[in-house]
PDB file of N, CA and C in Angstrom:
ATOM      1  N   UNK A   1       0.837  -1.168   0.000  1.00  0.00           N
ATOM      2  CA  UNK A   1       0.000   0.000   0.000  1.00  0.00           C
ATOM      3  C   UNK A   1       0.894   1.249   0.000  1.00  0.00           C
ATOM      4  N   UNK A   2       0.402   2.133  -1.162  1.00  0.00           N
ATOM      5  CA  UNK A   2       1.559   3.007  -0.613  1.00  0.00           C
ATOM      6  C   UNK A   2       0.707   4.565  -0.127  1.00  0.00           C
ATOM      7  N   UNK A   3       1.545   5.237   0.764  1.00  0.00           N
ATOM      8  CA  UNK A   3       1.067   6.756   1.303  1.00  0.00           C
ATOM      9  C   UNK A   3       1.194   7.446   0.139  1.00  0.00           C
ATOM     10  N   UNK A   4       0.302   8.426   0.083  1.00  0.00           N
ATOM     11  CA  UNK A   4       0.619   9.366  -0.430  1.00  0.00           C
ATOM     12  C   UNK A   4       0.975  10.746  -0.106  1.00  0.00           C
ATOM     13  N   UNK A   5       1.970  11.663  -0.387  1.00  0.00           N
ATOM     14  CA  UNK A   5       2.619  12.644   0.294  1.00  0.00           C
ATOM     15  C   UNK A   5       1.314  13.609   1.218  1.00  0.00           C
ATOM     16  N   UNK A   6       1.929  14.435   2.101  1.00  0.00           N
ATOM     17  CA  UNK A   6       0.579  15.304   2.670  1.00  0.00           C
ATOM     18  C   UNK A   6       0.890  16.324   1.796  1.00  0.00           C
ATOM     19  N   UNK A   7      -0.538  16.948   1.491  1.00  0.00           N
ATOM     20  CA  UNK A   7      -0.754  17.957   0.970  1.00  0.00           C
ATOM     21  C   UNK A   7      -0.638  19.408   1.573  1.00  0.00           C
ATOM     22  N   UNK A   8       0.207  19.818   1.219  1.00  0.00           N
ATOM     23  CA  UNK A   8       0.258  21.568   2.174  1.00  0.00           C
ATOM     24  C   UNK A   8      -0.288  22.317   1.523  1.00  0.00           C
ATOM     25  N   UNK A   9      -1.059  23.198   2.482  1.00  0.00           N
ATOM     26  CA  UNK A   9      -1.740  24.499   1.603  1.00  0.00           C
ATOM     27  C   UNK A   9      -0.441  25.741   0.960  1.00  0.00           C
ATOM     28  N   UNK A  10      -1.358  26.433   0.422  1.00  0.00           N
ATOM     29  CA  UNK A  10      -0.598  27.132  -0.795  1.00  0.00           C
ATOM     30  C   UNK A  10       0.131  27.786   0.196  1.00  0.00           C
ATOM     31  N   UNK A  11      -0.613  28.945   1.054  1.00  0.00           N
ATOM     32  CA  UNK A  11      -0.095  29.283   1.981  1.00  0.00           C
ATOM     33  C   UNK A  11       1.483  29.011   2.406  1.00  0.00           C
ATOM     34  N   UNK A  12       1.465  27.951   2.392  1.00  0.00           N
ATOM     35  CA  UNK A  12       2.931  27.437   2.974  1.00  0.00           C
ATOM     36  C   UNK A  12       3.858  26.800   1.945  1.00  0.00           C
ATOM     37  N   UNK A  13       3.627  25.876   0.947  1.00  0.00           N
ATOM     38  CA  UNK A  13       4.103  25.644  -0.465  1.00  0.00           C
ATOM     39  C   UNK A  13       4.855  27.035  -0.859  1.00  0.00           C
ATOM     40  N   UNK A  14       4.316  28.233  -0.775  1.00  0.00           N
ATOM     41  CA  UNK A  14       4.530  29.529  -1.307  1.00  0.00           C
ATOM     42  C   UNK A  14       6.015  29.792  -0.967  1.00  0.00           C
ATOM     43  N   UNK A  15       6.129  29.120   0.388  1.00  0.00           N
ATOM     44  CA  UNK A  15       7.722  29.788   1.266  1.00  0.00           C
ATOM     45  C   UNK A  15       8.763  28.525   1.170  1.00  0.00           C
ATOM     46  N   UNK A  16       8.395  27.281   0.839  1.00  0.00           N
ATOM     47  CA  UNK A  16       8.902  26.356   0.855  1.00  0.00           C
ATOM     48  C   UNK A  16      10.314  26.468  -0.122  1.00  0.00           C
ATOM     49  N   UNK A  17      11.376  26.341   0.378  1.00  0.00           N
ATOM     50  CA  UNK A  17      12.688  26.825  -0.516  1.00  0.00           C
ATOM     51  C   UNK A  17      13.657  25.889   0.144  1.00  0.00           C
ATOM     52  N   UNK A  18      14.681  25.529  -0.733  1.00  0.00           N
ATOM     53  CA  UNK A  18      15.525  24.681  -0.155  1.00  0.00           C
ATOM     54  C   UNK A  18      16.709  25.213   0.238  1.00  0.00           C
ATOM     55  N   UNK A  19      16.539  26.041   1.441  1.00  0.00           N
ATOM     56  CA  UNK A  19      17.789  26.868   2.002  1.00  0.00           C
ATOM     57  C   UNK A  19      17.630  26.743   3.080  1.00  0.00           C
ATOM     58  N   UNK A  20      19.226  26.112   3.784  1.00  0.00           N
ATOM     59  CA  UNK A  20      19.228  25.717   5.208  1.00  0.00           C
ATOM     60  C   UNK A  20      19.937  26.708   5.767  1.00  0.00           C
ATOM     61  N   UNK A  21      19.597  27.456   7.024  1.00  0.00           N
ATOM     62  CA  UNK A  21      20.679  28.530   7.598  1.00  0.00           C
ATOM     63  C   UNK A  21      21.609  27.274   8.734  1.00  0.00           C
ATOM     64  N   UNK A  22      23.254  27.311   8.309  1.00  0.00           N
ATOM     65  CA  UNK A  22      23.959  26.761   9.488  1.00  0.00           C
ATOM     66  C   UNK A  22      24.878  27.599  10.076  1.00  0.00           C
ATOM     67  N   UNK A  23      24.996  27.410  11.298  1.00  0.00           N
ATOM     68  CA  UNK A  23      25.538  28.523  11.838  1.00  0.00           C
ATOM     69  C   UNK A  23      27.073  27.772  12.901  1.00  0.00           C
ATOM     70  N   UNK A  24      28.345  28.455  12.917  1.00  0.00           N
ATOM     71  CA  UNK A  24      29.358  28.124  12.990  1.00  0.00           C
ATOM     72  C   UNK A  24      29.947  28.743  14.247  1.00  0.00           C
ATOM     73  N   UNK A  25      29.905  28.788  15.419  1.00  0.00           N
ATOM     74  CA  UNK A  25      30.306  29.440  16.543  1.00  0.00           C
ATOM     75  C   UNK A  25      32.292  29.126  17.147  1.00  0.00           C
ATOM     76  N   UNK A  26      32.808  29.493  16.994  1.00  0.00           N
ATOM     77  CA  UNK A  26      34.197  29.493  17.563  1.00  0.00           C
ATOM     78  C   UNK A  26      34.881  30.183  18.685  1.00  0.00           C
ATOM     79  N   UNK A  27      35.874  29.704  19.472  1.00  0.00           N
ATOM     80  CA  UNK A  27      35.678  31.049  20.429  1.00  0.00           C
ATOM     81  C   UNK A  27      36.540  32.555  20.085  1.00  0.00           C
ATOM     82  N   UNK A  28      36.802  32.624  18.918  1.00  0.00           N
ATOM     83  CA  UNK A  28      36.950  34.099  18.353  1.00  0.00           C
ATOM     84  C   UNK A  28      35.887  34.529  17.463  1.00  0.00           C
ATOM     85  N   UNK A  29      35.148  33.896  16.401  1.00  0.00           N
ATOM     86  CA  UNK A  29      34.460  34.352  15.508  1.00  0.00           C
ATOM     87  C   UNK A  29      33.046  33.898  15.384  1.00  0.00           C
ATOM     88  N   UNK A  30      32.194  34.589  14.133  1.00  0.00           N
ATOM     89  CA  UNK A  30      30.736  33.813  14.363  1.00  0.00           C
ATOM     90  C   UNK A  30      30.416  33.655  12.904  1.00  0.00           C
ATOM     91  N   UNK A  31      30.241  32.490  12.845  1.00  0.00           N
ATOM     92  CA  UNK A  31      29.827  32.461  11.228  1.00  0.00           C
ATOM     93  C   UNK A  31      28.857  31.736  10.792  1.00  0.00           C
ATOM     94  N   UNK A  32      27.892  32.088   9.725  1.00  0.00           N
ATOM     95  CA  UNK A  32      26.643  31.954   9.174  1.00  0.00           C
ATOM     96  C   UNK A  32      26.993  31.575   7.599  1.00  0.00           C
ATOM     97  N   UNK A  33      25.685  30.357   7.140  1.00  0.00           N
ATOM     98  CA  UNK A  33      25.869  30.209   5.806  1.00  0.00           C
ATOM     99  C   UNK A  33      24.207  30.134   5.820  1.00  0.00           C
ATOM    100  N   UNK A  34      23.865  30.034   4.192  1.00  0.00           N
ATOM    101  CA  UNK A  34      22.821  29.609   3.791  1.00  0.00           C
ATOM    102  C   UNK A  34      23.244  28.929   2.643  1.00  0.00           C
ATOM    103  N   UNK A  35      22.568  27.565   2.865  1.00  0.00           N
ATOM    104  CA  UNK A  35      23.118  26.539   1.906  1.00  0.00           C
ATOM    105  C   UNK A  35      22.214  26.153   0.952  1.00  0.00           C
ATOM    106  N   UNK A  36      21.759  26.203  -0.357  1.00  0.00           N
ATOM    107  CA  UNK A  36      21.380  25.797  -1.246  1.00  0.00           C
ATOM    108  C   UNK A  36      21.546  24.262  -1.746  1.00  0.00           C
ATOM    109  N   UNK A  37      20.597  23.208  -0.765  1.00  0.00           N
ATOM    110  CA  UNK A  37      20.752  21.961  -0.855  1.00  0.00           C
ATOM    111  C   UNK A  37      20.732  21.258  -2.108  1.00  0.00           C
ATOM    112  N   UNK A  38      19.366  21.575  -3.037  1.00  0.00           N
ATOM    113  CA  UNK A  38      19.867  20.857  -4.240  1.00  0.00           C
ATOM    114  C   UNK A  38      21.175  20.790  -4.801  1.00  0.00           C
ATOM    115  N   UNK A  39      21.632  22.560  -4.917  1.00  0.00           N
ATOM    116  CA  UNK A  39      22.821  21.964  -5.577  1.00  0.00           C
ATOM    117  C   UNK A  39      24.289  21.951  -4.644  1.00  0.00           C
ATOM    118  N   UNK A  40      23.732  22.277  -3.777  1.00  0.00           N
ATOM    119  CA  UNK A  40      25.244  21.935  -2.428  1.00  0.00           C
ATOM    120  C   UNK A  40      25.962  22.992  -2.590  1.00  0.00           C
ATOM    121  N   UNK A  41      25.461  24.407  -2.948  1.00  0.00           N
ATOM    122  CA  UNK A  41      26.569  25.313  -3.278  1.00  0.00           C
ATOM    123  C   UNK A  41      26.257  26.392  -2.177  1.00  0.00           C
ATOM    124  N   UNK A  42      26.656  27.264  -1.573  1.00  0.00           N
ATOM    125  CA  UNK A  42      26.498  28.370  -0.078  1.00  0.00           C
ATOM    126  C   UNK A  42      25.596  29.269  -0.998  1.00  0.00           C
ATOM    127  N   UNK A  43      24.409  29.512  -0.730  1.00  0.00           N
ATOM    128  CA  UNK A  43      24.051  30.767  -1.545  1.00  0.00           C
ATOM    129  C   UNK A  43      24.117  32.200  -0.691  1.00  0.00           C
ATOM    130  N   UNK A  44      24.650  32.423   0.167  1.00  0.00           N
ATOM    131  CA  UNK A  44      24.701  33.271   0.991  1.00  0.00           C
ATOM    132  C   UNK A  44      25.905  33.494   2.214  1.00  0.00           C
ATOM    133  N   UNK A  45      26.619  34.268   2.782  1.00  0.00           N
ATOM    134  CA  UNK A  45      27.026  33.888   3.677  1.00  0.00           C
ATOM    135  C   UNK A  45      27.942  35.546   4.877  1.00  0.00           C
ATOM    136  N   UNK A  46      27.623  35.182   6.033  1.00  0.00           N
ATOM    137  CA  UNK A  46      28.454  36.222   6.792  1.00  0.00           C
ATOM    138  C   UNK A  46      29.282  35.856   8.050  1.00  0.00           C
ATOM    139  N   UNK A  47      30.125  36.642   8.419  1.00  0.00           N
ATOM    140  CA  UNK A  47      31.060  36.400   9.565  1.00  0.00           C
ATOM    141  C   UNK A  47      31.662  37.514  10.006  1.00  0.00           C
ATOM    142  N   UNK A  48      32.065  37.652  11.394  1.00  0.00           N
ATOM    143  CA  UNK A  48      32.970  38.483  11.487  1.00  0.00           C
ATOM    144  C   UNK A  48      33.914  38.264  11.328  1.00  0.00           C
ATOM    145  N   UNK A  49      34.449  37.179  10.439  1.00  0.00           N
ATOM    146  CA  UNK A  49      36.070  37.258  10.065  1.00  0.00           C
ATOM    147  C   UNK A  49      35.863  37.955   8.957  1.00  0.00           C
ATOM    148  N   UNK A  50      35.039  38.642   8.315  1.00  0.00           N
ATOM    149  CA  UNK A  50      34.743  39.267   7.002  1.00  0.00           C
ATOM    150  C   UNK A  50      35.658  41.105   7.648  1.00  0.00           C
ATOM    151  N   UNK A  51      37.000  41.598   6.600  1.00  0.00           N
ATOM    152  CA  UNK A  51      37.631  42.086   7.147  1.00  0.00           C
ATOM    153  C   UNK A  51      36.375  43.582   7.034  1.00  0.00           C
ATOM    154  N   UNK A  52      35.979  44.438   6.746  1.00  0.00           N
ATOM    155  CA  UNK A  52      35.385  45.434   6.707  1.00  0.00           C
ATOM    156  C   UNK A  52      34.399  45.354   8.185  1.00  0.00           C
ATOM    157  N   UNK A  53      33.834  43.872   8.755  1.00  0.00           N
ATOM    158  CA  UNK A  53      32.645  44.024  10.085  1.00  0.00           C
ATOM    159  C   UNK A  53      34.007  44.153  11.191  1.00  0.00           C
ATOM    160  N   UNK A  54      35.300  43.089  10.791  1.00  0.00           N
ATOM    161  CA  UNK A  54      35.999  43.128  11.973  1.00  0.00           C
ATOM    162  C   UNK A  54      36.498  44.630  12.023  1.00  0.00           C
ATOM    163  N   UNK A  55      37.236  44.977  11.405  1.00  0.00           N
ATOM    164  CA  UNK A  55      37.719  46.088  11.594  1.00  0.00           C
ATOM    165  C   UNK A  55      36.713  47.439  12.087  1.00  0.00           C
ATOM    166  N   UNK A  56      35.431  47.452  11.679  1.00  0.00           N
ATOM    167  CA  UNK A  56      34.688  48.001  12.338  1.00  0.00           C
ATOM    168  C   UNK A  56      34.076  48.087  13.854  1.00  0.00           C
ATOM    169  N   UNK A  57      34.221  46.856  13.783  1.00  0.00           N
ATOM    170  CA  UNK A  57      34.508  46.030  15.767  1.00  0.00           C
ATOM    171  C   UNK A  57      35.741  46.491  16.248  1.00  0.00           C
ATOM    172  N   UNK A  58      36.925  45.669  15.700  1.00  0.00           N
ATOM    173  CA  UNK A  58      37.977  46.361  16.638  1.00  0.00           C
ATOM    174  C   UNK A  58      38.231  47.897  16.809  1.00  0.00           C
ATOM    175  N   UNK A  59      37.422  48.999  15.811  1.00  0.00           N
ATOM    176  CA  UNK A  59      37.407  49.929  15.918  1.00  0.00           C
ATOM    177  C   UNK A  59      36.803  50.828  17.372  1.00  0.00           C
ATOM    178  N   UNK A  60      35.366  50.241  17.650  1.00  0.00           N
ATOM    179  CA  UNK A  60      34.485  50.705  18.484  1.00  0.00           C
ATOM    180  C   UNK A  60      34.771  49.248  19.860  1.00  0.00           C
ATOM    181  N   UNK A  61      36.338  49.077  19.997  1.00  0.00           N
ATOM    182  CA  UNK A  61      36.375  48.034  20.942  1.00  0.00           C
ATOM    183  C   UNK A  61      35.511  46.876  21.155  1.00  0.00           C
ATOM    184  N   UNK A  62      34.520  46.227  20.007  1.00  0.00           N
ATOM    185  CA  UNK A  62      33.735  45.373  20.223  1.00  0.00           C
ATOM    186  C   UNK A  62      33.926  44.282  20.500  1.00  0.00           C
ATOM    187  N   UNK A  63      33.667  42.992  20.366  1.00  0.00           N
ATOM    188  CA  UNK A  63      34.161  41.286  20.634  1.00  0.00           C
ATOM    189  C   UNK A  63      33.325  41.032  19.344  1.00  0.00           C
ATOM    190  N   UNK A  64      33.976  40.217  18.816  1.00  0.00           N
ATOM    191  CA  UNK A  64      34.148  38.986  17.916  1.00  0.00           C
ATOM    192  C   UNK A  64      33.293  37.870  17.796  1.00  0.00           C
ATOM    193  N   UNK A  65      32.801  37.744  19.271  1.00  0.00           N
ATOM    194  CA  UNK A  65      32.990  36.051  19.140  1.00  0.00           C
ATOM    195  C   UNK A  65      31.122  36.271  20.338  1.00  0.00           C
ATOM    196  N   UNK A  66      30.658  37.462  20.934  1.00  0.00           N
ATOM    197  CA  UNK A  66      29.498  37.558  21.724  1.00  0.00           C
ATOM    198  C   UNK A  66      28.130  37.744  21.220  1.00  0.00           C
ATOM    199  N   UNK A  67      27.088  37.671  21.640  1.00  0.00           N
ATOM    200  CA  UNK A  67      25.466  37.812  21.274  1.00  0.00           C
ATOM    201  C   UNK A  67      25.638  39.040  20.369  1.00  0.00           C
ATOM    202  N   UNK A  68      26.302  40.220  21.047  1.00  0.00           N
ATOM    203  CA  UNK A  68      26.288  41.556  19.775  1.00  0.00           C
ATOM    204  C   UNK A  68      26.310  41.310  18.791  1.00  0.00           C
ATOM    205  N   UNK A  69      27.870  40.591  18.255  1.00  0.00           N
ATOM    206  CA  UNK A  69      28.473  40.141  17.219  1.00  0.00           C
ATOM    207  C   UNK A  69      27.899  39.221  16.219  1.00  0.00           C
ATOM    208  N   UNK A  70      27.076  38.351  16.861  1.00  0.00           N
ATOM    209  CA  UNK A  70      25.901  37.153  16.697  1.00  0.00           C
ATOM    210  C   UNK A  70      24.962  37.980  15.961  1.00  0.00           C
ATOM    211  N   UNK A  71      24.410  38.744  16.372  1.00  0.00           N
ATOM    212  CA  UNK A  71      23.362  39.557  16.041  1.00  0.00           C
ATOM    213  C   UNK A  71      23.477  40.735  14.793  1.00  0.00           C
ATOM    214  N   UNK A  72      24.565  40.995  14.835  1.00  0.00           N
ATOM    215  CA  UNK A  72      25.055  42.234  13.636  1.00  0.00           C
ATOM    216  C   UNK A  72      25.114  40.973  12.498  1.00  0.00           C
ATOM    217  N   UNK A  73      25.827  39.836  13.161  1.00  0.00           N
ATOM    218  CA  UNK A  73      26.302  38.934  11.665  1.00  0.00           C
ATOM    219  C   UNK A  73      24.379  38.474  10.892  1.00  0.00           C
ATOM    220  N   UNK A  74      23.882  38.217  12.245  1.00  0.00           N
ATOM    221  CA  UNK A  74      22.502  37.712  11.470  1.00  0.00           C
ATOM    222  C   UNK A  74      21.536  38.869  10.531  1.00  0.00           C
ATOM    223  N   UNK A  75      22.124  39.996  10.800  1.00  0.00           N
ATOM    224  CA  UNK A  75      21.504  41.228  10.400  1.00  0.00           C
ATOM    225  C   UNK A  75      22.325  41.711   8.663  1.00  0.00           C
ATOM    226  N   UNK A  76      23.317  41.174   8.694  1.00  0.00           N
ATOM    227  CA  UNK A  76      24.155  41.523   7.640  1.00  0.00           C
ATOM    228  C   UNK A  76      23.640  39.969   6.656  1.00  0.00           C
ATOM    229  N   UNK A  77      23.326  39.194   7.092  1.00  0.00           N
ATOM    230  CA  UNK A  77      23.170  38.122   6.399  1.00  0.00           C
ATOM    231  C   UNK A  77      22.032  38.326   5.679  1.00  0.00           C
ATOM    232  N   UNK A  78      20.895  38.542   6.382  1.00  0.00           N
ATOM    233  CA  UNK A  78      19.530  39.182   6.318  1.00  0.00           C
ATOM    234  C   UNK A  78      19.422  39.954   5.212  1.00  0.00           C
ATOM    235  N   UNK A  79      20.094  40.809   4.996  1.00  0.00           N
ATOM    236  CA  UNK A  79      20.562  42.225   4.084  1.00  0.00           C
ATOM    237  C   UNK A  79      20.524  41.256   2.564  1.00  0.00           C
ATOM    238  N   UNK A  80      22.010  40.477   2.923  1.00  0.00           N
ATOM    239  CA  UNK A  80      22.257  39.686   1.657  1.00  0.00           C
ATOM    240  C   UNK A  80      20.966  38.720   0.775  1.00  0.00           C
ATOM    241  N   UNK A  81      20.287  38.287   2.076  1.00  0.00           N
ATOM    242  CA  UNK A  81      19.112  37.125   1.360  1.00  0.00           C
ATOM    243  C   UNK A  81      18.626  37.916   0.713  1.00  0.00           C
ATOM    244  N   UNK A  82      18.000  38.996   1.500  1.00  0.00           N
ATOM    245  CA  UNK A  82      16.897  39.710   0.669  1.00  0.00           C
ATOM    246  C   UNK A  82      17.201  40.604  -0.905  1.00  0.00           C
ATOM    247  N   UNK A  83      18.800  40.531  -1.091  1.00  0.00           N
ATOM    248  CA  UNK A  83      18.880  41.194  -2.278  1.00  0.00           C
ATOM    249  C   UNK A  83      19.169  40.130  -3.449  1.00  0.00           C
ATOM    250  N   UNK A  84      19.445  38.830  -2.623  1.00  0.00           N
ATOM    251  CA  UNK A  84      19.345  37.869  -3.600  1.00  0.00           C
ATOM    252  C   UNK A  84      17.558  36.836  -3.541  1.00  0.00           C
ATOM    253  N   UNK A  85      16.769  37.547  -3.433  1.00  0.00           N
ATOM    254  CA  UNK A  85      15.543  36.975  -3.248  1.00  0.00           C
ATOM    255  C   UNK A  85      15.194  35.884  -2.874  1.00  0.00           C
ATOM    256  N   UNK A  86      15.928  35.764  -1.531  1.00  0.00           N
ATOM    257  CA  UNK A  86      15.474  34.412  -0.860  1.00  0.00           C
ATOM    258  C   UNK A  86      14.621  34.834   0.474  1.00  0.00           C
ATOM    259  N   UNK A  87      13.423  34.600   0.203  1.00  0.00           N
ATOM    260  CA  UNK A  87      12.580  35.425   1.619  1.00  0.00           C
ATOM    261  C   UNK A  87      12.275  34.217   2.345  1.00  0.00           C
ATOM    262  N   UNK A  88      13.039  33.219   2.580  1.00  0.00           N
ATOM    263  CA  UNK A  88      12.620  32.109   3.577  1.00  0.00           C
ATOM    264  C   UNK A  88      13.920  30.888   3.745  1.00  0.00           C
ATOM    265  N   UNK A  89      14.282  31.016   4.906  1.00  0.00           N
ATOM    266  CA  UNK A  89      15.239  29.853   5.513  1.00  0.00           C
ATOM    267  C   UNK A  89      14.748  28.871   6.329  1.00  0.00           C
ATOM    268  N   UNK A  90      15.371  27.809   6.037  1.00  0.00           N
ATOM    269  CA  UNK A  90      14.697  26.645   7.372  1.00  0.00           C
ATOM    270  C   UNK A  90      16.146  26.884   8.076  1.00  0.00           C
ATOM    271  N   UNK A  91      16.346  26.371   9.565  1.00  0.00           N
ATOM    272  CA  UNK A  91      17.221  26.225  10.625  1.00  0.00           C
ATOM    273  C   UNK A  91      17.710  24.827  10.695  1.00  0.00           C
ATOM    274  N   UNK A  92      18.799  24.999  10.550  1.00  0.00           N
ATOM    275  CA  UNK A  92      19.635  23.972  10.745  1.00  0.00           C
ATOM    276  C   UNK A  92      20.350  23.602  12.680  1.00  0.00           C
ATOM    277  N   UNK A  93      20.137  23.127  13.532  1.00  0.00           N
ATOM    278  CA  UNK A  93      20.270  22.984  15.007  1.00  0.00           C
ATOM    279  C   UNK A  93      21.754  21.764  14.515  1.00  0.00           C
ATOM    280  N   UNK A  94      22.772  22.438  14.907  1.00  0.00           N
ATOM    281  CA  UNK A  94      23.545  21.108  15.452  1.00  0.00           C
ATOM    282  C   UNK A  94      23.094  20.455  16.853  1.00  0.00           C
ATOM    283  N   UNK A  95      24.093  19.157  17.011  1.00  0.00           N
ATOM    284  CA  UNK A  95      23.493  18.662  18.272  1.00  0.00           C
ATOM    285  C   UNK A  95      23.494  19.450  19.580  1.00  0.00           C
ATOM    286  N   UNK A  96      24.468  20.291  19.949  1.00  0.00           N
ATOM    287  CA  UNK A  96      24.036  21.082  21.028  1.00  0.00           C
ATOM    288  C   UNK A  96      23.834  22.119  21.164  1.00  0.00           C
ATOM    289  N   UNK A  97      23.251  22.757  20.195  1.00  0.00           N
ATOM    290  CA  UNK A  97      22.764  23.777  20.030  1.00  0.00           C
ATOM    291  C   UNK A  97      21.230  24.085  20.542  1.00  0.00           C
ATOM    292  N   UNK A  98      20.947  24.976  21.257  1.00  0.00           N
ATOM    293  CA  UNK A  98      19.903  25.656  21.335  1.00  0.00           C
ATOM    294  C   UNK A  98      18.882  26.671  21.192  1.00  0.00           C
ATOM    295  N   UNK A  99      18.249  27.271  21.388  1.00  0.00           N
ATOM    296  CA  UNK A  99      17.820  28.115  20.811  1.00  0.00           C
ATOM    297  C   UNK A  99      17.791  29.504  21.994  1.00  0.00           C
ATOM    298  N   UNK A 100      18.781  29.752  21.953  1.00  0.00           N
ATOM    299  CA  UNK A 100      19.722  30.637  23.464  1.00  0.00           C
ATOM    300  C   UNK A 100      20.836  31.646  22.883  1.00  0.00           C
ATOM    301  N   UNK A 101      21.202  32.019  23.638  1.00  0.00           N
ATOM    302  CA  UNK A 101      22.384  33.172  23.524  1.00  0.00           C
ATOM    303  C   UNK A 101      22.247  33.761  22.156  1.00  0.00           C
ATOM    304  N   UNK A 102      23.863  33.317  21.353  1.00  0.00           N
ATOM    305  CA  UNK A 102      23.854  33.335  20.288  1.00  0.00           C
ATOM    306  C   UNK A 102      23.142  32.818  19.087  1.00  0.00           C
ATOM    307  N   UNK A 103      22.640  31.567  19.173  1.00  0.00           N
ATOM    308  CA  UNK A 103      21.773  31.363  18.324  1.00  0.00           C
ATOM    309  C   UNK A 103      20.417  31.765  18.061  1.00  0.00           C
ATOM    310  N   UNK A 104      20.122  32.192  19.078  1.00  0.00           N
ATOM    311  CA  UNK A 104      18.945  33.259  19.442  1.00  0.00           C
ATOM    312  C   UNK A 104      19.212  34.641  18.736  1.00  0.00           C
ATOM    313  N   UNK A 105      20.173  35.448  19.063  1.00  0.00           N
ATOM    314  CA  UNK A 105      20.250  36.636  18.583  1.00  0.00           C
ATOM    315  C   UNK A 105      20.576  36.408  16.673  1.00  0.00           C
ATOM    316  N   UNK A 106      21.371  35.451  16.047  1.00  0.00           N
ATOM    317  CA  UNK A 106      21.122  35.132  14.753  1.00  0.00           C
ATOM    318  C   UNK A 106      19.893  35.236  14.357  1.00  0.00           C
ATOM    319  N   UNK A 107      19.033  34.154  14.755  1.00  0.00           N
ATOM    320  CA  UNK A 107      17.943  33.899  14.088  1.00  0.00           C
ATOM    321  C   UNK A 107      16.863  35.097  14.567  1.00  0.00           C
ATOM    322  N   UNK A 108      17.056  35.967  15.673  1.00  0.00           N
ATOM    323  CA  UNK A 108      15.880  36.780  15.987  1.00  0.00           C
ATOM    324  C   UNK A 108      16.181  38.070  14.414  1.00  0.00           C
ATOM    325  N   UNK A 109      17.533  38.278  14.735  1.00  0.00           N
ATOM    326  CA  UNK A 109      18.123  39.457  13.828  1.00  0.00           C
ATOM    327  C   UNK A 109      17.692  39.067  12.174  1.00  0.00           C
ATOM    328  N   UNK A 110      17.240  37.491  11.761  1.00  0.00           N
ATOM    329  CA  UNK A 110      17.135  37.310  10.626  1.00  0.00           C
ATOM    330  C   UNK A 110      15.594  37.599  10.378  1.00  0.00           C
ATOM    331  N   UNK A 111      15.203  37.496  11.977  1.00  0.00           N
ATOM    332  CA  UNK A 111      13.055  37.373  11.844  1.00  0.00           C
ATOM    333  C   UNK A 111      12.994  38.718  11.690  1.00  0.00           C
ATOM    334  N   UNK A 112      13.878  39.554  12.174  1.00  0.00           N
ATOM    335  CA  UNK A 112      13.800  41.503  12.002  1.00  0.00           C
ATOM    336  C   UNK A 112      13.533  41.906  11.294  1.00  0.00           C
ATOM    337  N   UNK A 113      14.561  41.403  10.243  1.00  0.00           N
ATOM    338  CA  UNK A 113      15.347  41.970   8.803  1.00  0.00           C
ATOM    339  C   UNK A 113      13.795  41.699   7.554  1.00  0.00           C
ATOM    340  N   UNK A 114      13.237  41.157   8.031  1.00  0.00           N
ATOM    341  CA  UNK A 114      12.105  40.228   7.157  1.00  0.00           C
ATOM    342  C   UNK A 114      11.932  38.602   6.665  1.00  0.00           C
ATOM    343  N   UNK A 115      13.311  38.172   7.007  1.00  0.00           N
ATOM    344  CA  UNK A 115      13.689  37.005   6.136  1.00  0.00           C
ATOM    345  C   UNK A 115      12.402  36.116   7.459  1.00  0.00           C
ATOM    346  N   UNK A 116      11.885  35.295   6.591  1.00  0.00           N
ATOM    347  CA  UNK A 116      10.991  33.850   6.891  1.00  0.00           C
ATOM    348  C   UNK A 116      11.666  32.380   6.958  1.00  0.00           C
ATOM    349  N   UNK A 117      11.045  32.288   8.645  1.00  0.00           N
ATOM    350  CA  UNK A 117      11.723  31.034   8.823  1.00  0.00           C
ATOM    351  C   UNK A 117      10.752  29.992   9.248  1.00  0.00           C
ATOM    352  N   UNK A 118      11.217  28.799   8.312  1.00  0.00           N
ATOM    353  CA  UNK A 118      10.629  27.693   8.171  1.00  0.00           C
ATOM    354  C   UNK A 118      10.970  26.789   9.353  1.00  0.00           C
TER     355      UNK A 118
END
């Protein structure tokens, strides 16, 4: 017997996109991708190792690697989706990741910006 798939309303079909946000925490830097699964290629991506955000940090004495930093990167990422017309990410959770500190301030800074999360 076989299932047949569930049917989603349009509503939601509408946002359905195959872009995963993963997010990369180190204890100096913070880094964000959006990955374009079909074809496995980054369609998006930010960090503060990107020299123009760092140098703007070490300018105004900021950190690198904290919720601020977390939050500017998810905001700069945000910027990028929307000029490459991707208005919807699903979340990618490694295993111990939560939905706290830093990963919190990413993904809130991406719900700001407009970007839609699946």
């Amino acid at each position: 017997m076989v299932i047949p798939p569930p049917v989603r309303p349009e509503r939601v079909t509408k946002y359905l996109k195959p872009y995963i946000l993963r997010m990369h925490f180190t204890n100096k830097f913070v880094n964000t991708q959006v990955i374009h699964t079909p074809t496995a290629t980054v369609a998006s991506a930010a960090s503060t190792q990107e020299k123009a955000l760092r140098l703007s940090m070490e300018k105004t004495k900021e950190n690198t690697r904290d919720v601020a930093a977390a939050g500017k990167v998810g905001k700069i990422l945000a910027e990028r989706l929307l000029l490459k017309n991707i208005p919807a990410v699903s979340v990618f959770y490694k295993r111990d990741q939560r939905y706290h500190g830093k990963v919190k301030a990413v993904i809130d800074s991406l719900r700001n910006a407009g970007v839609k999360l699946i």
